[in-house]
C-alpha atoms as a PDB file:
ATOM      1  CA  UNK A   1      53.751 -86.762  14.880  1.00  0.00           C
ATOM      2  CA  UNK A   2      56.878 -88.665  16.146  1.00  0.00           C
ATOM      3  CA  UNK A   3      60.344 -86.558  16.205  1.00  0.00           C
ATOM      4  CA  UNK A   4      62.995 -89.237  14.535  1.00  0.00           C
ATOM      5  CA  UNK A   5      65.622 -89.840  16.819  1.00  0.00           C
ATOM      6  CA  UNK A   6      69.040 -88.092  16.009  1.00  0.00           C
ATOM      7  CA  UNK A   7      72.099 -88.801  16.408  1.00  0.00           C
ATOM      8  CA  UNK A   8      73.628 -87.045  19.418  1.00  0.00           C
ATOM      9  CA  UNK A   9      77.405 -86.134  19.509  1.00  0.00           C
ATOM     10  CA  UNK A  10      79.342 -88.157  22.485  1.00  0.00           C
ATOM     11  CA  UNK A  11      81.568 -84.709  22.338  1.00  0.00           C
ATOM     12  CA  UNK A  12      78.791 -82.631  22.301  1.00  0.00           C
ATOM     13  CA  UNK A  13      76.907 -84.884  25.413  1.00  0.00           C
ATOM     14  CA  UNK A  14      80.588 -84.815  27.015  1.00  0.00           C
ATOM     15  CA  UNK A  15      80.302 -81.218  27.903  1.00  0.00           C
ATOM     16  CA  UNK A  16      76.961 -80.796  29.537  1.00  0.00           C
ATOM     17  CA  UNK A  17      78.853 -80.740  33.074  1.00  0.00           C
ATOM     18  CA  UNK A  18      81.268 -77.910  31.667  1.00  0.00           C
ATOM     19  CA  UNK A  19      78.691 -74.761  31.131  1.00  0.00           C
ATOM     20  CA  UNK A  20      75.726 -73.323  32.687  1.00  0.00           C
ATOM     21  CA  UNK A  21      73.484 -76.364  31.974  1.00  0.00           C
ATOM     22  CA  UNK A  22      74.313 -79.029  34.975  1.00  0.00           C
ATOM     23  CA  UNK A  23      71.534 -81.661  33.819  1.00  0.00           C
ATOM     24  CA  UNK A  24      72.790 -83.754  30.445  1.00  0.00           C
ATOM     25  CA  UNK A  25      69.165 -84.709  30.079  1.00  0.00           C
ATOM     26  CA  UNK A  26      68.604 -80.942  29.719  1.00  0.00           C
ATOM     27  CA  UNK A  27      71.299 -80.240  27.291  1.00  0.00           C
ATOM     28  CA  UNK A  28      70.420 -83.899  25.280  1.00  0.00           C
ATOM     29  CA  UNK A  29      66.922 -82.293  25.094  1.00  0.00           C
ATOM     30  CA  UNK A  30      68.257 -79.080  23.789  1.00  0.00           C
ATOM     31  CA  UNK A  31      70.329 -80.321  21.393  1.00  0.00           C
ATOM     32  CA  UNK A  32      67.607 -82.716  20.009  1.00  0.00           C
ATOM     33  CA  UNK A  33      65.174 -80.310  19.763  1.00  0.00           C
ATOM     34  CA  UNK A  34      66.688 -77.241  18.398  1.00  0.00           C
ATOM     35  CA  UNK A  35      70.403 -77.118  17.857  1.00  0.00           C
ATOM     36  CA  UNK A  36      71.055 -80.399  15.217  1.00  0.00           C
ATOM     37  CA  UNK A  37      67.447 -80.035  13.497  1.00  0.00           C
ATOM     38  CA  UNK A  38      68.387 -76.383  13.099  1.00  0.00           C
ATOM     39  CA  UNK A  39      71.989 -76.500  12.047  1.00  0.00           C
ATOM     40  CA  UNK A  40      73.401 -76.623   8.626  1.00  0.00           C
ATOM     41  CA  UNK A  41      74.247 -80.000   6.738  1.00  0.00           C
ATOM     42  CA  UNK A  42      77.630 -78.893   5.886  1.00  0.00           C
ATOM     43  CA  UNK A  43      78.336 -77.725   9.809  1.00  0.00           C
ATOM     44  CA  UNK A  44      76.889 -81.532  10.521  1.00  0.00           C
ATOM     45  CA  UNK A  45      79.407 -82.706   8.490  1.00  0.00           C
ATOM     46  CA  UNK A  46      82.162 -80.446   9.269  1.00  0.00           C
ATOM     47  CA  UNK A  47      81.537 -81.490  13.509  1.00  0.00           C
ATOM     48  CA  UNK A  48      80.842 -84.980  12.860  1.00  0.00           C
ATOM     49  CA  UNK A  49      84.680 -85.345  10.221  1.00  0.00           C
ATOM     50  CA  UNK A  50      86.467 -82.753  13.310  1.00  0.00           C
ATOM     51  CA  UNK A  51      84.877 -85.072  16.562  1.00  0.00           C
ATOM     52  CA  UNK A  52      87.239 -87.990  14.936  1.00  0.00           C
ATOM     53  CA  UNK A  53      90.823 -85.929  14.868  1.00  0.00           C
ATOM     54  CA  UNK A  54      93.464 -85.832  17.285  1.00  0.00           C
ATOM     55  CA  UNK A  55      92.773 -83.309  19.893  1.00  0.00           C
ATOM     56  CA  UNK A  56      88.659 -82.949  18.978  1.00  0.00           C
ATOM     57  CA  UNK A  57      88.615 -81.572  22.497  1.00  0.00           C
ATOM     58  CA  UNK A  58      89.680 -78.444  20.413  1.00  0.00           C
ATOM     59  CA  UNK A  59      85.923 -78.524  18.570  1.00  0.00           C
ATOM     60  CA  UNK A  60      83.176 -75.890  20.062  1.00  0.00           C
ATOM     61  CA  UNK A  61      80.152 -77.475  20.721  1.00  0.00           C
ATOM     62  CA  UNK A  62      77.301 -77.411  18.816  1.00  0.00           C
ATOM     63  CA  UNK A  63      75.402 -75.535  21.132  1.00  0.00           C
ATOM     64  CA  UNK A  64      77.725 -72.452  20.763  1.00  0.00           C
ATOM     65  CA  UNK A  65      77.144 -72.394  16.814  1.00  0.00           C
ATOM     66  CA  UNK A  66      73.715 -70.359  17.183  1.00  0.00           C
ATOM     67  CA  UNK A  67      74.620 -68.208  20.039  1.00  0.00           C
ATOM     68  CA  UNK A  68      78.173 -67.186  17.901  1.00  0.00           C
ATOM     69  CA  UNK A  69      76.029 -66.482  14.740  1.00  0.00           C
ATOM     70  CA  UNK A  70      73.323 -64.393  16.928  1.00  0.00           C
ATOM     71  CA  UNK A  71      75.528 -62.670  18.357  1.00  0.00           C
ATOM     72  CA  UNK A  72      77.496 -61.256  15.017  1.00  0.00           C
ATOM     73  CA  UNK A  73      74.469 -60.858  13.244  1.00  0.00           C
ATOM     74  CA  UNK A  74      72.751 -58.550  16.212  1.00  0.00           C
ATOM     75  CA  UNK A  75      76.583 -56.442  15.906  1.00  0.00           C
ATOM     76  CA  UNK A  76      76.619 -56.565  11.864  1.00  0.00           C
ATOM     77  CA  UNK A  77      80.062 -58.015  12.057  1.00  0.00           C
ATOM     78  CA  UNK A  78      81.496 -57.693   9.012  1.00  0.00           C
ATOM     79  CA  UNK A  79      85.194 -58.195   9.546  1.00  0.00           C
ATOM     80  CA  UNK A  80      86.057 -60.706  12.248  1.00  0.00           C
ATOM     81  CA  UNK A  81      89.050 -62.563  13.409  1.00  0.00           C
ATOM     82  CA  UNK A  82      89.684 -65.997  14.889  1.00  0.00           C
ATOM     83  CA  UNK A  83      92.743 -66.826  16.954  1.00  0.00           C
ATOM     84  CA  UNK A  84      93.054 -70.248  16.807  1.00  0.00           C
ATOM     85  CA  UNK A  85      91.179 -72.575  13.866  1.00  0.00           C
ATOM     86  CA  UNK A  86      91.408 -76.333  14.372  1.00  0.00           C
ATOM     87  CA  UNK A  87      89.758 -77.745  11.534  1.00  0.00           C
ATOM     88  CA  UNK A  88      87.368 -74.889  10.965  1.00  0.00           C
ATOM     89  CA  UNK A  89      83.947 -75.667  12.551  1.00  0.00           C
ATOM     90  CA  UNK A  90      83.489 -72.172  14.494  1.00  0.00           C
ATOM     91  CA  UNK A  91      85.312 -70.331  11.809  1.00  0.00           C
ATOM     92  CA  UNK A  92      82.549 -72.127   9.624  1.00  0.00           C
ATOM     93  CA  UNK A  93      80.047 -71.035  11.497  1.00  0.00           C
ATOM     94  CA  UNK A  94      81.360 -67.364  11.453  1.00  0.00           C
ATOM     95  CA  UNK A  95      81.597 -67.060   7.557  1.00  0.00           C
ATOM     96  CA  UNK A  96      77.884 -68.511   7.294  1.00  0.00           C
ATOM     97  CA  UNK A  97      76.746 -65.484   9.427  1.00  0.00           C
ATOM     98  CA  UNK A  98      78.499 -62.735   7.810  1.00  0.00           C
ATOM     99  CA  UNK A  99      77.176 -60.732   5.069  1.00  0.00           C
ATOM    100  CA  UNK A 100      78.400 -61.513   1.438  1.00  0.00           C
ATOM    101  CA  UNK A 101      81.075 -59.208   1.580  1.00  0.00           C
ATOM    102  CA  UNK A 102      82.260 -60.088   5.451  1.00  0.00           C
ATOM    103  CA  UNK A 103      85.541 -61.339   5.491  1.00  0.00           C
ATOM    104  CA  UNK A 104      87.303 -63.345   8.641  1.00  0.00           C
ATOM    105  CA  UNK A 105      91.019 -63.685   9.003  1.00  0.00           C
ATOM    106  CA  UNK A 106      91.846 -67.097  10.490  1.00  0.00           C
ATOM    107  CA  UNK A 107      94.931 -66.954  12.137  1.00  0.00           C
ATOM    108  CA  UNK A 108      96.800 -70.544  13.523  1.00  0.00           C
ATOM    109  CA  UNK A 109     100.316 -71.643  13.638  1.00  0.00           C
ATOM    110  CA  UNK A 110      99.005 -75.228  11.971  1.00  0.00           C
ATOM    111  CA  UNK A 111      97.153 -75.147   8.890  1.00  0.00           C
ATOM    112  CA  UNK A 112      96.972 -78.621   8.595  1.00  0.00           C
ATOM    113  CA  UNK A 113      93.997 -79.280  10.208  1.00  0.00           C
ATOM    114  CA  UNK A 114      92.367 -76.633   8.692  1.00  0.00           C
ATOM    115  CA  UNK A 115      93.089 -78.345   5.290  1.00  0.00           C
ATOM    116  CA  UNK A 116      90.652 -80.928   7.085  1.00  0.00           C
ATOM    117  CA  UNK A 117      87.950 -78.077   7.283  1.00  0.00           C
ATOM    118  CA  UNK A 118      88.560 -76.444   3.749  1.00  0.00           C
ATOM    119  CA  UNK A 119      86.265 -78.454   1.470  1.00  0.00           C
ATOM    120  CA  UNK A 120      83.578 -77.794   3.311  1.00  0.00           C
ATOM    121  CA  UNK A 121      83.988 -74.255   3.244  1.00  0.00           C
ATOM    122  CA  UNK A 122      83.773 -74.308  -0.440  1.00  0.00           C
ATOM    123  CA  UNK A 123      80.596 -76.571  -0.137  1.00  0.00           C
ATOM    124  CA  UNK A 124      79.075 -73.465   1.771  1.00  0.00           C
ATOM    125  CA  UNK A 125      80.276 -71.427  -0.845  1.00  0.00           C
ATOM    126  CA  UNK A 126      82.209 -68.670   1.534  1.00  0.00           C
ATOM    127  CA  UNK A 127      86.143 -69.927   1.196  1.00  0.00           C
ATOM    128  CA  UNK A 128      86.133 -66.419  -0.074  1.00  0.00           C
ATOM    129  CA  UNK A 129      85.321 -64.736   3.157  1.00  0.00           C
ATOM    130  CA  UNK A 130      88.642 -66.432   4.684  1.00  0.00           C
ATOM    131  CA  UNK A 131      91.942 -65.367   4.814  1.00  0.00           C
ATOM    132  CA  UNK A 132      93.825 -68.041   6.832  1.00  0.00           C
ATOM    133  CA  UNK A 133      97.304 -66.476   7.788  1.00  0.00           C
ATOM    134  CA  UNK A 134      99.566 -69.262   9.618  1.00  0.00           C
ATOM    135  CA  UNK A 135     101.547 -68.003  12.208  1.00  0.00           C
ATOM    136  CA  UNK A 136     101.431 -66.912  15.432  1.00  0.00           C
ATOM    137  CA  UNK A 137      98.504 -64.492  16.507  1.00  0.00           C
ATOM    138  CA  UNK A 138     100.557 -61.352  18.169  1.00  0.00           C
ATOM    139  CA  UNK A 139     102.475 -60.489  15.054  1.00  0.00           C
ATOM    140  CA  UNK A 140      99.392 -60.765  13.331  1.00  0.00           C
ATOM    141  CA  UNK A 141      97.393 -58.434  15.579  1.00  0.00           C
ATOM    142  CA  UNK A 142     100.003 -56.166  15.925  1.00  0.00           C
ATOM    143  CA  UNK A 143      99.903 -55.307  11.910  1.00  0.00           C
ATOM    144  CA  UNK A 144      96.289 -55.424  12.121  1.00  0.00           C
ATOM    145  CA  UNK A 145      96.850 -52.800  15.145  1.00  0.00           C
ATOM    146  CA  UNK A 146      98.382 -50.485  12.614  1.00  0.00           C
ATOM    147  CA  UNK A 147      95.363 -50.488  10.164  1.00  0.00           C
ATOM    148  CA  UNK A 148      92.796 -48.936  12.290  1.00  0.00           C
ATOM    149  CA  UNK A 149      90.824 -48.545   9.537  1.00  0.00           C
ATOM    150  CA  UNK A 150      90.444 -52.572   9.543  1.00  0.00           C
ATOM    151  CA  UNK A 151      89.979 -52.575  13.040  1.00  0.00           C
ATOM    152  CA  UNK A 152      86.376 -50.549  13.041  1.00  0.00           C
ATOM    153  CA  UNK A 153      83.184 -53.123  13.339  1.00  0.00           C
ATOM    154  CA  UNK A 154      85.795 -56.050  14.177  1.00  0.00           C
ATOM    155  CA  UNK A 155      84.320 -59.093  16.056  1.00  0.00           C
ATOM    156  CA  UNK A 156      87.516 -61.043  17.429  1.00  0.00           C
ATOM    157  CA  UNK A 157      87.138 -64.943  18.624  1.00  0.00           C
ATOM    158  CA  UNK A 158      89.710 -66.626  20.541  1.00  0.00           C
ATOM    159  CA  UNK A 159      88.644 -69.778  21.857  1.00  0.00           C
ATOM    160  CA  UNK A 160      89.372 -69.750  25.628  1.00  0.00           C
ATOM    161  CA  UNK A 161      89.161 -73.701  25.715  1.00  0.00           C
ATOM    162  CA  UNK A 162      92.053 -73.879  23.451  1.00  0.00           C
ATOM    163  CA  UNK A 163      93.985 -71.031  25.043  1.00  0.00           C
ATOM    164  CA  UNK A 164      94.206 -73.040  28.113  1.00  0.00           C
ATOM    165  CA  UNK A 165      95.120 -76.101  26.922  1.00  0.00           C
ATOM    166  CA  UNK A 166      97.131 -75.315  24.641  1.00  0.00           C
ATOM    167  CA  UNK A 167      98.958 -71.629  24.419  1.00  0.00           C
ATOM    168  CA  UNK A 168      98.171 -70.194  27.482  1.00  0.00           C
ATOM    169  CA  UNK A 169     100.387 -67.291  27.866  1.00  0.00           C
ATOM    170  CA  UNK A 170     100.057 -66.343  24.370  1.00  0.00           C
ATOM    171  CA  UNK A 171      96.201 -66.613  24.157  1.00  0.00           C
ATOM    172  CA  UNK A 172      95.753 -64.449  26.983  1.00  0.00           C
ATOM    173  CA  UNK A 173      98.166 -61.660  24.746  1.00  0.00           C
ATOM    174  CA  UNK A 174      95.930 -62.175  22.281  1.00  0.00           C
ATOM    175  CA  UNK A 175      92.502 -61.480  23.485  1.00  0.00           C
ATOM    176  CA  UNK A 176      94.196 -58.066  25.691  1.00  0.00           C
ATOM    177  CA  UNK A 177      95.363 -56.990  21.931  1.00  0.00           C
ATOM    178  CA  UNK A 178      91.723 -58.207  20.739  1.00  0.00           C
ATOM    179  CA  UNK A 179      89.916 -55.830  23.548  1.00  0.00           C
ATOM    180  CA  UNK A 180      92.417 -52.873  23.209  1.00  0.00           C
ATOM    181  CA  UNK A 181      91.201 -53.194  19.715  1.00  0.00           C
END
C-alpha cells in the first residue's frame, strides 16, 4: 500500500540545518512519516494559517509538537506557562496535552496575533485552559513568584528562538525567574 504524498511545510523543511538532524532528506522523511500523519487537524491548520504571518520565523516546528506534549505528559504538567505566544501553535499544542483541568497562562506583550490563533483553540475545545495575560513576562512572573502555591508542578516554556530575535535581555530574565521557580 502506497503512502499519499503530503504536503511538507517550506518552514518546517527550512529548519532541518538548525537542530540535531543535518540531512533534510532525514528530517523530510521524518516529518512524512510520523509527525504530519500523527498530528492533529486543528494544529495542521493552526501551522499552516501561522507559516503565512509576518514574522512566521516565530512558529515552532512541527517536529517539536510531539516531543513538547511527551514531555508534559511524562511530568503530569498541570499548570504551565508560556513566555511568548505568537499566534498560538505551541501554546496549542500545550493545552491539547494537559489534563482537563490543566490550565496555561500565556503571557505576550501583543495579543494580536494570538487573536489569529484563538478560533482554533475553541475548535479543540480547551480556550478554557488559557489565560492569556498581555504584558510583559517579569511582572507577570514576579506575582506568580508570590503564589508558591501556583508555582508547584509548573512546566514553564519560553521559546529561545524568539528570545533571541526578538527580546533578548528580557527573555533571558525570564527563563532565570522560570528555573528559580
Amino acid at each position: 500500500m502506497e503512502i499519499p504524498p503530503v504536503k511538507l511545510s517550506v518552514f518546517d523543511i527550512g529548519k532541518a540545518d538548525a537542530g540535531l538532524l543535518q540531512s533534510k532528506q532525514l528530517y523530510q522523511y521524518i516529518l512524512e512519516t510520523n509527525v504530519y500523519p500523527n498530528e492533529a487537524e486543528v494544529l495542521k491548520e493552526l501551522r499552516e494559517i501561522t507559516a503565512s504571518q509576518p514574522l512566521c520565523l516565530m512558529l515552532s516546528a512541527a517536529v517539536e509538537g510531539p516531543i513538547m506534549s511527551l514531555l508534559l505528559k511524562l511530568v503530569n504538567a498541570k499548570k504551565t506557562i508560556e513566555i511568548g505566544v505568537y499566534t498560538g501553535y505551541s501554546l496549542l499544542v500545550t493545552a491539547l496535552a494537559l489534563p482537563k483541568d490543566g490550565k496555561v497562562i500565556a503571557i505576550d506583550p501583543d495579543r494580536s496575533m494570538f487573536e489569529i490563533g484563538l478560533p482554533f483553540f475553541k475548535k479543540a475545545g480547551v480556550e478554557h485552559k488559557v489565560e492569556f495575560i498581555e504584558s510583559i513576562a517579569l511582572p507577570v512572573l514576579d506575582k506568580l513568584l508570590e503564589d508558591l502555591s501556583y508555582i508547584r508542578q509548573l512546566f514553564c516554556k519560553a521559546d529561545a528562538f524568539k528570545c533571541h530575535l526578538v527580546f533578548e535581555e528580557q527573555y533571558l530574565h525570564n527563563a532565570d525567574r522560570c528555573l528559580k521557580s
